[in-house]
N, C-alpha and C. Protein backbone atom coordinates (compact mmCIF):
# COMPACT_ATOMS: atom_id res chain seq x y z
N UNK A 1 14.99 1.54 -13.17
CA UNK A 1 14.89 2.98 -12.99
C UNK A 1 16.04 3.64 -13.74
N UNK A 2 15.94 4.68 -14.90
CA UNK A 2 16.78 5.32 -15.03
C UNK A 2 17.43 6.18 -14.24
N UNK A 3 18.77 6.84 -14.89
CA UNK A 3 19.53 8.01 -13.46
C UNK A 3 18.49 9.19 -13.91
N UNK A 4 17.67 9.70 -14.80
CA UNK A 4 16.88 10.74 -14.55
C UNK A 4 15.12 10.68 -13.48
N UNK A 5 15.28 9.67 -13.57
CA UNK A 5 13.91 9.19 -13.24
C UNK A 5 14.19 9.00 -11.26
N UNK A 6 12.46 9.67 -11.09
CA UNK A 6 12.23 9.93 -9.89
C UNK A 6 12.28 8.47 -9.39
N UNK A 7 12.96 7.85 -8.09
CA UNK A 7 12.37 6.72 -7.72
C UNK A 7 11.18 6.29 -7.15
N UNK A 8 10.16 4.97 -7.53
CA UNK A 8 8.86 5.19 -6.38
C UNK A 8 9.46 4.45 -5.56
N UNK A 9 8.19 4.04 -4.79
CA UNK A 9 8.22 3.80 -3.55
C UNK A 9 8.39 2.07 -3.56
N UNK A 10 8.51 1.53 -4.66
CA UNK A 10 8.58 0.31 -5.17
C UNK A 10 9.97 0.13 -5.14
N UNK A 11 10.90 1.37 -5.67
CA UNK A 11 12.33 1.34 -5.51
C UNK A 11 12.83 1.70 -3.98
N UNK A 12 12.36 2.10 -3.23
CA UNK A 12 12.82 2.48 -2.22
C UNK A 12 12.67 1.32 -0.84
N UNK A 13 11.79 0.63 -1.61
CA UNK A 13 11.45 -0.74 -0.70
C UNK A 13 12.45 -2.33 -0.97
N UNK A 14 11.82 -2.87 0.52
CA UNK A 14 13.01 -4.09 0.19
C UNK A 14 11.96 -5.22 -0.54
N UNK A 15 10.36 -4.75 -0.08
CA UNK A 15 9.12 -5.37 -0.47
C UNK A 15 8.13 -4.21 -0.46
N UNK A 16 6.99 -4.83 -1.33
CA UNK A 16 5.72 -4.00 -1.26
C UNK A 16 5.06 -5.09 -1.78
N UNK A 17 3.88 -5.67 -0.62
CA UNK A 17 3.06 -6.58 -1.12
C UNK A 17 1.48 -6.37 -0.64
N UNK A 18 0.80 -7.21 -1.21
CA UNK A 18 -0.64 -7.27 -0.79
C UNK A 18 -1.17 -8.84 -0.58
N UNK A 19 -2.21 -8.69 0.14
CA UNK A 19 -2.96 -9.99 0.45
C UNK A 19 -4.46 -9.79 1.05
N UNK A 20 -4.60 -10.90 1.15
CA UNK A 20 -5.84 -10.72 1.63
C UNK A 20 -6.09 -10.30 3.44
N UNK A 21 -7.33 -9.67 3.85
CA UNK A 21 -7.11 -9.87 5.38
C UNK A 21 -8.37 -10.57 5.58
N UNK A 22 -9.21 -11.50 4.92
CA UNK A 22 -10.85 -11.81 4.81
C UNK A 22 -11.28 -11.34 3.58
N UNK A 23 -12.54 -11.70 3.35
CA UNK A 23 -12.93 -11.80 2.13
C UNK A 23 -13.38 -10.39 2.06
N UNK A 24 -13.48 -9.28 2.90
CA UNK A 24 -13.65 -8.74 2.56
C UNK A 24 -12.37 -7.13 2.92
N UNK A 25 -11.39 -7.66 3.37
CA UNK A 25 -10.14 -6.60 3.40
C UNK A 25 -8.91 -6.94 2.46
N UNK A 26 -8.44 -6.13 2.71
CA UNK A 26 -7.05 -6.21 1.79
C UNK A 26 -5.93 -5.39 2.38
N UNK A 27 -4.92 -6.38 2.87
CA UNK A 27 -3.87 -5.51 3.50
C UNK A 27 -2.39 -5.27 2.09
N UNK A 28 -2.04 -4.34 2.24
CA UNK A 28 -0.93 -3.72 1.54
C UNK A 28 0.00 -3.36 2.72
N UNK A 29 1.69 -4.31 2.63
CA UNK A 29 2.87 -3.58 3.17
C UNK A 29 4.15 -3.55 2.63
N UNK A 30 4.03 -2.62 3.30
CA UNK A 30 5.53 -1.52 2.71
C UNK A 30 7.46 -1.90 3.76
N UNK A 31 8.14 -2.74 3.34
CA UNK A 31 8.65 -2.69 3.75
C UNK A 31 10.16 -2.29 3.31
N UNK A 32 10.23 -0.72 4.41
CA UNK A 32 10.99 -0.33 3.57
C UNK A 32 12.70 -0.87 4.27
N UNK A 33 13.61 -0.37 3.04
CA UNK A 33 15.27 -0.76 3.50
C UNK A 33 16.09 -0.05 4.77
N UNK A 34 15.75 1.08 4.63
CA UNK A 34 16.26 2.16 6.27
C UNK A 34 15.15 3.13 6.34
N UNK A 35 16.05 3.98 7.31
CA UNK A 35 15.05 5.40 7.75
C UNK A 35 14.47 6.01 7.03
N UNK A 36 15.50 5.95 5.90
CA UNK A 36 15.37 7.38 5.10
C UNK A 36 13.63 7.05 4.36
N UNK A 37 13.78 5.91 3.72
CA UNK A 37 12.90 5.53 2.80
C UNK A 37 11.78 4.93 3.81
N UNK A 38 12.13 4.48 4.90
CA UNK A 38 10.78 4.41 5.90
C UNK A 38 9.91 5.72 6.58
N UNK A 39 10.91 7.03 6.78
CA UNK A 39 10.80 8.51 6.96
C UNK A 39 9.70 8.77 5.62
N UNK A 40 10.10 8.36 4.39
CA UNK A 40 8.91 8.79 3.04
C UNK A 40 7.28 8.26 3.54
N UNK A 41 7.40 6.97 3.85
CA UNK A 41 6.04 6.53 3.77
C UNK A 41 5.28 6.60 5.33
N UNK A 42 6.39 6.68 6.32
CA UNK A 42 5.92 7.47 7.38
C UNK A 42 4.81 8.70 7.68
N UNK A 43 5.44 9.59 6.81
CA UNK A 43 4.57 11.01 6.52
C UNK A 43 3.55 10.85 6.32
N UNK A 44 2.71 11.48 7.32
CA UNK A 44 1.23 11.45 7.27
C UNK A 44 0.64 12.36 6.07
N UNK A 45 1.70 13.36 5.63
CA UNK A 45 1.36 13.98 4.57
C UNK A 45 1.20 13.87 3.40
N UNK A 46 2.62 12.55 3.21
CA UNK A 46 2.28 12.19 1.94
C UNK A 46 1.66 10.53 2.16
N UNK A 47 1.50 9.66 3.21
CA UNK A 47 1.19 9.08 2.92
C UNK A 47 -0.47 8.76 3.63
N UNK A 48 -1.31 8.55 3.36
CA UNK A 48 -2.14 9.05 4.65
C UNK A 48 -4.05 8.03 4.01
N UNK A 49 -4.86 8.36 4.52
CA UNK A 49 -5.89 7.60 4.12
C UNK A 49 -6.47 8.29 3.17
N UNK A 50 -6.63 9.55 2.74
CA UNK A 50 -7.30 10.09 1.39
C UNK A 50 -6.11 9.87 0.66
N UNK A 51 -5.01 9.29 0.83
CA UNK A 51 -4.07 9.09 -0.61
C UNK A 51 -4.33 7.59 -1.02
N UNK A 52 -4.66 7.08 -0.03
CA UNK A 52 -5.00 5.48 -0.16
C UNK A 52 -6.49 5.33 -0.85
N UNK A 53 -7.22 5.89 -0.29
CA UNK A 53 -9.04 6.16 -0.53
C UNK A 53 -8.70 6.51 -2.49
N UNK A 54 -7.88 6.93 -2.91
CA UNK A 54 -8.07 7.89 -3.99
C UNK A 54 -7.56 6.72 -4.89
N UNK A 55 -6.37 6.19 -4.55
CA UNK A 55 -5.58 5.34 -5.14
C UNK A 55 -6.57 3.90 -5.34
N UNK A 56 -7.40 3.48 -4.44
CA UNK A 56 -8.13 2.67 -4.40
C UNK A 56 -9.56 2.39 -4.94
N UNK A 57 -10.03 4.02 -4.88
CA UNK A 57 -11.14 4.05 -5.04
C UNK A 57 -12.14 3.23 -4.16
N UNK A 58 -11.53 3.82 -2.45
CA UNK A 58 -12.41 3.09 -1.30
C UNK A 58 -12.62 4.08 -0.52
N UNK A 59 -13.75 4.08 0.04
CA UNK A 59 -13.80 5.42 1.74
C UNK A 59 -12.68 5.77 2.10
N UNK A 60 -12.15 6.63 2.64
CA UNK A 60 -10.80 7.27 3.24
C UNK A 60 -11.33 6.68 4.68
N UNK A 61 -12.47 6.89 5.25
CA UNK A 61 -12.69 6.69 6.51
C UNK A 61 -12.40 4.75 6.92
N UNK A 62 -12.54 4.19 6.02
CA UNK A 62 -12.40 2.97 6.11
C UNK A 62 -10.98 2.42 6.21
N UNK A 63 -9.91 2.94 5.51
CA UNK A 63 -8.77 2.76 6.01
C UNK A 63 -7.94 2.69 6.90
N UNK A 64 -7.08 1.80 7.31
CA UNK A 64 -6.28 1.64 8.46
C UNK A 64 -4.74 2.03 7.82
N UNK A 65 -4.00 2.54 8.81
CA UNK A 65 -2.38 2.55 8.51
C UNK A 65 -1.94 2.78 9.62
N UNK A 66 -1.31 1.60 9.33
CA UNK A 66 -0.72 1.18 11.29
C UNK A 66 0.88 1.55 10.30
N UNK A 67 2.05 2.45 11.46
CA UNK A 67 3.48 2.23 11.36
C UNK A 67 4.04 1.74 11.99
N UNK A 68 4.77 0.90 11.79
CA UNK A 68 5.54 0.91 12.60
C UNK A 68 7.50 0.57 12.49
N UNK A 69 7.70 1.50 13.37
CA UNK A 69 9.02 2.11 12.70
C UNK A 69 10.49 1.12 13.31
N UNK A 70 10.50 0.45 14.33
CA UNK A 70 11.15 -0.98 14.76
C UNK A 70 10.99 -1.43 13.18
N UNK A 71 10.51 -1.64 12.82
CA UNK A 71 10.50 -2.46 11.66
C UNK A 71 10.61 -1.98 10.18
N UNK A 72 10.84 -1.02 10.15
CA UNK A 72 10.83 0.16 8.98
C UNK A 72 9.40 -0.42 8.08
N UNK A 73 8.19 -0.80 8.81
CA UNK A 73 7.15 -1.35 8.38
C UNK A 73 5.74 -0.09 8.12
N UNK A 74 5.02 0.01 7.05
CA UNK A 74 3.70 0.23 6.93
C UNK A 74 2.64 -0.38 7.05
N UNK A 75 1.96 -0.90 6.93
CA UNK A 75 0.75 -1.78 6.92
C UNK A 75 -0.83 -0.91 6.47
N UNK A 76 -0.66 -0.95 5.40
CA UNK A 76 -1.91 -0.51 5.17
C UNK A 76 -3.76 -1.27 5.08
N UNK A 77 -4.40 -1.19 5.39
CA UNK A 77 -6.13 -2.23 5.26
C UNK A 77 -7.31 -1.37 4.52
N UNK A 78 -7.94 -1.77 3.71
CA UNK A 78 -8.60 -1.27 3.30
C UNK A 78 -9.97 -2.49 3.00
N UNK A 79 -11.25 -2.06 2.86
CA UNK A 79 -12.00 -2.62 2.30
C UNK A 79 -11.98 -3.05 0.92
N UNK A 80 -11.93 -4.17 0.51
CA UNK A 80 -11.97 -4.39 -0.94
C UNK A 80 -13.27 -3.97 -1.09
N UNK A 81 -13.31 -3.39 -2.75
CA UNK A 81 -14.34 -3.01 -3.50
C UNK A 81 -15.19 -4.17 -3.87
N UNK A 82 -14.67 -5.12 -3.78
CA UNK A 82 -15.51 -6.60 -4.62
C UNK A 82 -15.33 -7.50 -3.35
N UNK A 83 -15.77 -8.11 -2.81
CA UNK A 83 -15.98 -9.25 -1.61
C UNK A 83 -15.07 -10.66 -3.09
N UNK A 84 -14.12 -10.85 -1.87
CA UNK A 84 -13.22 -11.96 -2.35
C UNK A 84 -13.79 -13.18 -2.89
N UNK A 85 -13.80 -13.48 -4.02
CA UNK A 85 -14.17 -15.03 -4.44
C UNK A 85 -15.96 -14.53 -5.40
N UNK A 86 -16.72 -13.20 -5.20
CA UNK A 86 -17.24 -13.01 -5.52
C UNK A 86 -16.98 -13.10 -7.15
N UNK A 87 -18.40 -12.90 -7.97
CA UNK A 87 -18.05 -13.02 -9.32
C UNK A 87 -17.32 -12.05 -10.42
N UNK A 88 -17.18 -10.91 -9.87
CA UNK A 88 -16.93 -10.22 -10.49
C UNK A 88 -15.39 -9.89 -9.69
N UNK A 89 -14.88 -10.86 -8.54
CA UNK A 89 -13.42 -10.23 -8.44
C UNK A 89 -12.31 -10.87 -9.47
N UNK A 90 -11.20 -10.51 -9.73
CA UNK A 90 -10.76 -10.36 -10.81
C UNK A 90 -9.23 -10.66 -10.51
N UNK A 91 -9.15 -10.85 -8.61
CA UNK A 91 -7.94 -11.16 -8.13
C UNK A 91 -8.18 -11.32 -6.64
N UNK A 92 -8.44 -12.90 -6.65
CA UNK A 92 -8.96 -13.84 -5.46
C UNK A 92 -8.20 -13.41 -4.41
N UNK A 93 -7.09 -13.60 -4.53
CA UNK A 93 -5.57 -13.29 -3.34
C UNK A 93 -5.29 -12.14 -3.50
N UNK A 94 -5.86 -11.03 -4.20
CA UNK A 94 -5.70 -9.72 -3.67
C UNK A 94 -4.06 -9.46 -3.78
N UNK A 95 -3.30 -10.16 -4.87
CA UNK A 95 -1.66 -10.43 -5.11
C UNK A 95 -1.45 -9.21 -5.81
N UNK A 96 -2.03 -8.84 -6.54
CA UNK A 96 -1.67 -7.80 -7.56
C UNK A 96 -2.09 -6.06 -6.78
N UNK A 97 -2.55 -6.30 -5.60
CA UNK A 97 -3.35 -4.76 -5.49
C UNK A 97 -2.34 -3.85 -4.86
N UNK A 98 -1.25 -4.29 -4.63
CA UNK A 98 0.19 -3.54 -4.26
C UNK A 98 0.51 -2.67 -5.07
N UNK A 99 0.23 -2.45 -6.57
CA UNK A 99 1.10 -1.98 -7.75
C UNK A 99 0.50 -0.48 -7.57
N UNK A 100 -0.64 -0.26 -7.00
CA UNK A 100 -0.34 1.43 -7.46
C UNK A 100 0.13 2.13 -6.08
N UNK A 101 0.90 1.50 -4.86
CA UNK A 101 1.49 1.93 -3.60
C UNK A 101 2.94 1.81 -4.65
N UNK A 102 3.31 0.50 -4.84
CA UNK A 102 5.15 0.73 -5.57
C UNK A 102 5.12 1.65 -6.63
N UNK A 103 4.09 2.00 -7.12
CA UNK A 103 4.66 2.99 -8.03
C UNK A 103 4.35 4.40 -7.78
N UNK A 104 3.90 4.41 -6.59
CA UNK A 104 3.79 5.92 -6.08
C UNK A 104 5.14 6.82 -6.56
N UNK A 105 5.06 7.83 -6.41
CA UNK A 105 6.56 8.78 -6.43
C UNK A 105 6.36 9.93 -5.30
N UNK A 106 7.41 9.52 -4.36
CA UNK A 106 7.23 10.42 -3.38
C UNK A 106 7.70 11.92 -3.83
């Protein structure tokens, strides 16, 4: 990150990962370093299920986002678009589907 450059949410974390939850979910979490940066992804305003739905290109209604703040933790679930292991998925372990949550910019 440069000193002009906004930090995302990739910088503000100690992790941001994804995995699978079944072949057909995908969990994304956010774990952030303190309050401050757990206070960002907290916000239902900025962080919320039509920001996830959009980012994903999945139902908003289908999304889960559990917080929880003991843990300066997010947990996001969503339906994968492609059923896991199917032919056309393109990332079995669902490892890579974190990248457009870390690069959010709050």
């Amino acid at each position: 990150m440069s000193d002009t450059a906004r930090p995302t949410l990739g910088d503000l974390a100690l992790e941001v990962r994804s995995k699978n939850a079944g072949p057909f979910w995908v969990t994304v979490e956010l774990f952030m370093r303190d309050d401050a940066g757990y206070a960002i992804v907290a916000d239902e305003e900025f962080l919320n299920e039509s920001v996830v739905a959009r980012l994903y290109d999945v139902p908003a209604d289908g999304v889960q986002i559990f917080r929880i703040p003991s843990l300066h933790v997010v947990k996001i679930s969503y339906p994968r678009p492609i059923s896991q292991g199917s032919l056309l998925d393109r990332d079995i372990h669902a490892g890579q589907h974190h990248v457009p949550l870390a690069v959010l910019v709050p």
